[in-house]
C-alpha atoms as a PDB file:
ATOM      1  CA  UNK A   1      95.365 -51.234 139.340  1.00  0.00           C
ATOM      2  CA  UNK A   2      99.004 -51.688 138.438  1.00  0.00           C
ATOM      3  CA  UNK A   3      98.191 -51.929 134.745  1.00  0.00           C
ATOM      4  CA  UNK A   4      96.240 -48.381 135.170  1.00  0.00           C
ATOM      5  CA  UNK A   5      99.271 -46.996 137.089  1.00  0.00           C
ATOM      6  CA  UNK A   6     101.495 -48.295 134.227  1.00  0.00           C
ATOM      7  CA  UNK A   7      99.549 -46.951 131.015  1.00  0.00           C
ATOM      8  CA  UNK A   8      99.539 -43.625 133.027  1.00  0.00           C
ATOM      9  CA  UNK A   9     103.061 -43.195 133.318  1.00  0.00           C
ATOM     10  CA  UNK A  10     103.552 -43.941 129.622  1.00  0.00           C
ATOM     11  CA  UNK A  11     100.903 -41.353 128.752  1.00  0.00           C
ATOM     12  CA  UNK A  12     102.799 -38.913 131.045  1.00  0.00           C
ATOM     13  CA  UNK A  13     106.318 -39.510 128.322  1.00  0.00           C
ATOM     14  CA  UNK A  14     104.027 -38.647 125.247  1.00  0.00           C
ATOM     15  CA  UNK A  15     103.052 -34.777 126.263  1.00  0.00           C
ATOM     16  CA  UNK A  16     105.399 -33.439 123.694  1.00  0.00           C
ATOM     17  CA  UNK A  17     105.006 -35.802 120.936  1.00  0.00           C
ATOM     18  CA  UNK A  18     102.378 -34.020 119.138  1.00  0.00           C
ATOM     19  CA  UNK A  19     104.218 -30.866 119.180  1.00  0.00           C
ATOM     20  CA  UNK A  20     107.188 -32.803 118.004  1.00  0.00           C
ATOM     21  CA  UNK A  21     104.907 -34.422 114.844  1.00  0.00           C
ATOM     22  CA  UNK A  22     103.497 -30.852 113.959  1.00  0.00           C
ATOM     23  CA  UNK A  23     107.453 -29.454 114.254  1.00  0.00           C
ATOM     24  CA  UNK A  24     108.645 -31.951 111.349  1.00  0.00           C
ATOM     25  CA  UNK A  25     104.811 -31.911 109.594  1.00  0.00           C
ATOM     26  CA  UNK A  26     104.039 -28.163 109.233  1.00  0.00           C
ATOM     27  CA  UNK A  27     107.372 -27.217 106.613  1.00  0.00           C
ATOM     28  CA  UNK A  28     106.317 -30.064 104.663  1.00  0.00           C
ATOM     29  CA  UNK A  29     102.286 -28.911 104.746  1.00  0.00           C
ATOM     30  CA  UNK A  30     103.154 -25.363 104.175  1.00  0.00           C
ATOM     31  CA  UNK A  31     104.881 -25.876 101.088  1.00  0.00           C
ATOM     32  CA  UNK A  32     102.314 -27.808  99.440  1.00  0.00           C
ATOM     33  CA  UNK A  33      99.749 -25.008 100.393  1.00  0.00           C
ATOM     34  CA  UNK A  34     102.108 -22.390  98.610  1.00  0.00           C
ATOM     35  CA  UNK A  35     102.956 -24.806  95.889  1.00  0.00           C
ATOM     36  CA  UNK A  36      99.160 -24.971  95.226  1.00  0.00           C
ATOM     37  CA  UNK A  37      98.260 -21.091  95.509  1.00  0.00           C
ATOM     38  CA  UNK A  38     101.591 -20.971  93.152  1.00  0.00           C
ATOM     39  CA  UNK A  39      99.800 -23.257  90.427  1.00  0.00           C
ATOM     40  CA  UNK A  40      96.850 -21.461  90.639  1.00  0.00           C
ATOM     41  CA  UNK A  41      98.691 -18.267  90.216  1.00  0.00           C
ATOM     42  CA  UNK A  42     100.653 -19.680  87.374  1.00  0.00           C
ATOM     43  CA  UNK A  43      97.156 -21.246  85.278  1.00  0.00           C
ATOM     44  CA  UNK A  44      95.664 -17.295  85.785  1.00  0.00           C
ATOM     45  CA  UNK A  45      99.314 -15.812  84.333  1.00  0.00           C
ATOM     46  CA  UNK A  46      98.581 -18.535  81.442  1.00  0.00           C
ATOM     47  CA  UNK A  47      95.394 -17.665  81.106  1.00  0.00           C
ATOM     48  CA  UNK A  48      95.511 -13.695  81.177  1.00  0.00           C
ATOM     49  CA  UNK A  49      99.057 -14.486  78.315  1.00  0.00           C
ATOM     50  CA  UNK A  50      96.075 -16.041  76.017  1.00  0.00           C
ATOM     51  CA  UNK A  51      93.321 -13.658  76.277  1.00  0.00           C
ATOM     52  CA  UNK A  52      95.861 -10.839  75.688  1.00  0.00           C
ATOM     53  CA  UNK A  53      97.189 -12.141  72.596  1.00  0.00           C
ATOM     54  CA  UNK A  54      93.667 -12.984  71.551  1.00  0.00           C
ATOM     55  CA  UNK A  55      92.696  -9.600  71.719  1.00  0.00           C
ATOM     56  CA  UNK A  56      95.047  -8.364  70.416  1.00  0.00           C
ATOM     57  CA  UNK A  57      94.580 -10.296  67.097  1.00  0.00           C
ATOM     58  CA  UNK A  58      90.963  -9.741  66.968  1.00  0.00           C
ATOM     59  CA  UNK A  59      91.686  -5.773  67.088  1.00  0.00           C
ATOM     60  CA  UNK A  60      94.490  -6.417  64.324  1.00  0.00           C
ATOM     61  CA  UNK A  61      91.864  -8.139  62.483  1.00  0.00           C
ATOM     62  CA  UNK A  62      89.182  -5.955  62.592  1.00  0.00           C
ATOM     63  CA  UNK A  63      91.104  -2.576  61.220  1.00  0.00           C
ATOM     64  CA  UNK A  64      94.154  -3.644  59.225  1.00  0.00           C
ATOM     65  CA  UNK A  65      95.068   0.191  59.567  1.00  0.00           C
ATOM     66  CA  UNK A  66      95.668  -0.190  63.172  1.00  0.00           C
ATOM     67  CA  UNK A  67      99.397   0.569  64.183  1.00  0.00           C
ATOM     68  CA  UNK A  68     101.620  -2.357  65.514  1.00  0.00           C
ATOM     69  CA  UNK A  69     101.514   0.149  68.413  1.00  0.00           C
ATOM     70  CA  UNK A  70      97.371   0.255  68.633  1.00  0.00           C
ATOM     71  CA  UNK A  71      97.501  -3.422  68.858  1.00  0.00           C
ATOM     72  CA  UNK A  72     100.078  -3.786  71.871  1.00  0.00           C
ATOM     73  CA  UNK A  73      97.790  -1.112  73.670  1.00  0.00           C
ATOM     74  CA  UNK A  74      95.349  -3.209  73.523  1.00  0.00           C
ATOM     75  CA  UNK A  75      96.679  -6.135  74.361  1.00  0.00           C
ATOM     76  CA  UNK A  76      98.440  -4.572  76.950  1.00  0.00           C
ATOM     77  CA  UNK A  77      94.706  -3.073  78.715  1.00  0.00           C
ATOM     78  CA  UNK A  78      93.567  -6.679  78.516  1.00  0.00           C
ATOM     79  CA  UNK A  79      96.438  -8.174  80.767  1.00  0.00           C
ATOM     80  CA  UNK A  80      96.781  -4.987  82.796  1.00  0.00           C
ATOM     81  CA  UNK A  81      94.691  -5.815  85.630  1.00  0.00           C
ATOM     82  CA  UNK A  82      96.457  -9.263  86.376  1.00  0.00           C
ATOM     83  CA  UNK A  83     100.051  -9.089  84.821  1.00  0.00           C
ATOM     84  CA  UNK A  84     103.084  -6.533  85.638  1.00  0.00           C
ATOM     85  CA  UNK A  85     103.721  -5.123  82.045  1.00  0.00           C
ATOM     86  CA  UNK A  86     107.171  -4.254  82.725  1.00  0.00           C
ATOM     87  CA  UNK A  87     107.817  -8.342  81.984  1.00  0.00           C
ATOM     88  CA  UNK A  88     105.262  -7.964  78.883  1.00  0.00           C
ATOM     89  CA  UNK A  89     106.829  -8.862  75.545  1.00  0.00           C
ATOM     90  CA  UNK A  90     104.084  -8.373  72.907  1.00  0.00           C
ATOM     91  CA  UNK A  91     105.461  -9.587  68.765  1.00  0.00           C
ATOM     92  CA  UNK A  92     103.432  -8.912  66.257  1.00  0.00           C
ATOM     93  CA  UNK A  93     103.594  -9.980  62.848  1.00  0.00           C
ATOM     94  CA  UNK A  94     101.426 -11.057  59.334  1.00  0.00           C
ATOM     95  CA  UNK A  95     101.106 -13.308  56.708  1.00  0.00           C
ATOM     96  CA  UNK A  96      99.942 -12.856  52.988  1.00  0.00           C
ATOM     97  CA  UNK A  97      96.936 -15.061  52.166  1.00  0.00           C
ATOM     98  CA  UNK A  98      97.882 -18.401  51.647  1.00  0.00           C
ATOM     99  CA  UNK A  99      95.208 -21.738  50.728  1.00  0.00           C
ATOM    100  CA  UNK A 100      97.625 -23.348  52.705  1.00  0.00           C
ATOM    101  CA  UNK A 101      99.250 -23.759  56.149  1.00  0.00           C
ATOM    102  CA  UNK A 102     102.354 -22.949  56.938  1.00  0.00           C
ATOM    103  CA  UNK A 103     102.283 -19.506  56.615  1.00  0.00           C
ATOM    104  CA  UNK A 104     105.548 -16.821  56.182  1.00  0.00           C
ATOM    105  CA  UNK A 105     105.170 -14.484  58.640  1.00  0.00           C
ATOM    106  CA  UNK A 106     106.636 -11.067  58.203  1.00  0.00           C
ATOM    107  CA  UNK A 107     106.448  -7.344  58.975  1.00  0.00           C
ATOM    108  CA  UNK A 108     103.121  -5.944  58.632  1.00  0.00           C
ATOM    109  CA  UNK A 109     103.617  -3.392  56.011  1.00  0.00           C
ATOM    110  CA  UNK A 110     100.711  -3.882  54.112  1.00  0.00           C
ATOM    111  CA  UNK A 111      97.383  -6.020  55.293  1.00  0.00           C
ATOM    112  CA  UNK A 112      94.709  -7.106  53.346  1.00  0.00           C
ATOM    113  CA  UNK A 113      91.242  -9.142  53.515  1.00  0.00           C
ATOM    114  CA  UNK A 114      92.201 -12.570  53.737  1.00  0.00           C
ATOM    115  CA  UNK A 115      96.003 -12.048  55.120  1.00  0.00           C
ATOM    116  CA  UNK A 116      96.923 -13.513  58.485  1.00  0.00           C
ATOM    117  CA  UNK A 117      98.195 -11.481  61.137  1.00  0.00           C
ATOM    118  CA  UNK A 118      99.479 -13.085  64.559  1.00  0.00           C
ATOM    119  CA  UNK A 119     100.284 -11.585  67.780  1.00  0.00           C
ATOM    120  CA  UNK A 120     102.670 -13.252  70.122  1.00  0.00           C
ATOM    121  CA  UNK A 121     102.970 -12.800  74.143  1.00  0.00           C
ATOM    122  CA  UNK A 122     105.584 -13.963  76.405  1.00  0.00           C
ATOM    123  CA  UNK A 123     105.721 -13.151  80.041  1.00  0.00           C
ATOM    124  CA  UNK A 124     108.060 -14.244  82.892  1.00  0.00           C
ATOM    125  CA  UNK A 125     106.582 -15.916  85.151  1.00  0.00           C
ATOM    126  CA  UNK A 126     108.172 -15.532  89.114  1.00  0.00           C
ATOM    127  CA  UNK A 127     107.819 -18.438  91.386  1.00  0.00           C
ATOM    128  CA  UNK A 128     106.645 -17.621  95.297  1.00  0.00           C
ATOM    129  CA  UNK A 129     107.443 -21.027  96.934  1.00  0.00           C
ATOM    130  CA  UNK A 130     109.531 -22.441  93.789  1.00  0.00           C
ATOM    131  CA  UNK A 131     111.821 -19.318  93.819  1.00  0.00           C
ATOM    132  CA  UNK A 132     112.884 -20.687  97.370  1.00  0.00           C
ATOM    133  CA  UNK A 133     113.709 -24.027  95.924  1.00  0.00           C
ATOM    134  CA  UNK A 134     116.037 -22.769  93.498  1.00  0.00           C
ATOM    135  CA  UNK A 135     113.023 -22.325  90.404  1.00  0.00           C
ATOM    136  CA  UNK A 136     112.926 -18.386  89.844  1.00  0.00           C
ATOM    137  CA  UNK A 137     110.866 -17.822  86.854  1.00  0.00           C
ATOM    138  CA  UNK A 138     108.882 -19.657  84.187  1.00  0.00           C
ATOM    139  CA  UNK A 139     108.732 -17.859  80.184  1.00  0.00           C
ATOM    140  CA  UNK A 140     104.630 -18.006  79.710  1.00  0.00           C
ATOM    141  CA  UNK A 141     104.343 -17.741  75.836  1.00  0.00           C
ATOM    142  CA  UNK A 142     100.791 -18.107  73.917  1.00  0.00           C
ATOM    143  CA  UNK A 143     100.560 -16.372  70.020  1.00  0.00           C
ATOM    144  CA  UNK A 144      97.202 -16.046  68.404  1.00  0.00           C
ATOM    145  CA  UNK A 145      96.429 -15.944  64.317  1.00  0.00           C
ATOM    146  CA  UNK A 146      93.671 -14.508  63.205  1.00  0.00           C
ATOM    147  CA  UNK A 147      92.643 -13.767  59.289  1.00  0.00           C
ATOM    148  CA  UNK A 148      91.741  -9.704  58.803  1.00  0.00           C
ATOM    149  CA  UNK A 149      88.612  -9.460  57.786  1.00  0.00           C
ATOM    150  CA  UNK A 150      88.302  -5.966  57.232  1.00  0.00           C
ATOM    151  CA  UNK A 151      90.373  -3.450  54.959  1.00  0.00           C
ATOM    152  CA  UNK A 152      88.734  -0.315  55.315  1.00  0.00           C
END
């Protein structure tokens, strides 16, 4: 009986203790949950910079007489959904024909079958739980190069 009296009397100290555990726990839990909807946030940015600048190439590729202008529309529409624009930076240059890597890229003044063209995105990137760490934004940066294929 004493030993039952005892074990009672120490359970009787620990009603706080889990609160105490989930006190110093829950910061610590919560910023690995943000840190992972942050990551995921961060691969879709990535991902949306790459199919942007792969459209974009593929329209430069497939009418040469498209404007610089035509092709940041487009690439634009493609990321519009996921990405603020404002922090869009779309570059677009080409290449003449070359058998050869590397390639000098220039304006695009005048395309031809078998030139290169190459469109290059950048986006910043801004942190949820990082930014409260100190980490505010991240450049995202993907180009594509393409060869035109068509000159009409």
């Amino acid at each position: 009986m004493n030993a039952l009296h005892r074990h009672s009397q120490f359970k009787s100290r620990e009603h706080g203790q889990s609160l105490v555990e989930l006190g110093l726990t829950l910061p610590l839990l919560l910023i690995i949950l943000f840190g992972v909807v942050d990551l995921g946030r961060l691969f879709y940015a990535y991902v949306t910079v790459t199919n942007s600048a792969r459209e974009g190439a593929r329209v430069g590729t497939m009418n040469p007489k498209n404007t610089n202008n035509a092709i940041k529309i487009r690439a634009k529409q493609e990321a519009s959904n996921v990405l603020n624009l404002t922090d869009l930076d779309i570059t677009i240059d080409c290449a003449a024909y070359a058998d050869t890597p590397p390639y000098t890229y220039g304006d695009c003044t005048t395309k031809s079958a078998g030139d290169r063209i190459r469109v290059k995105v950048e986006y910043n990137f801004e942190f949820v739980t990082l930014y409260l760490l100190g980490f505010k934004n991240l450049k995202l940066s993907n180009s594509t190069s393409m060869a035109i294929i068509r000159t009409n």
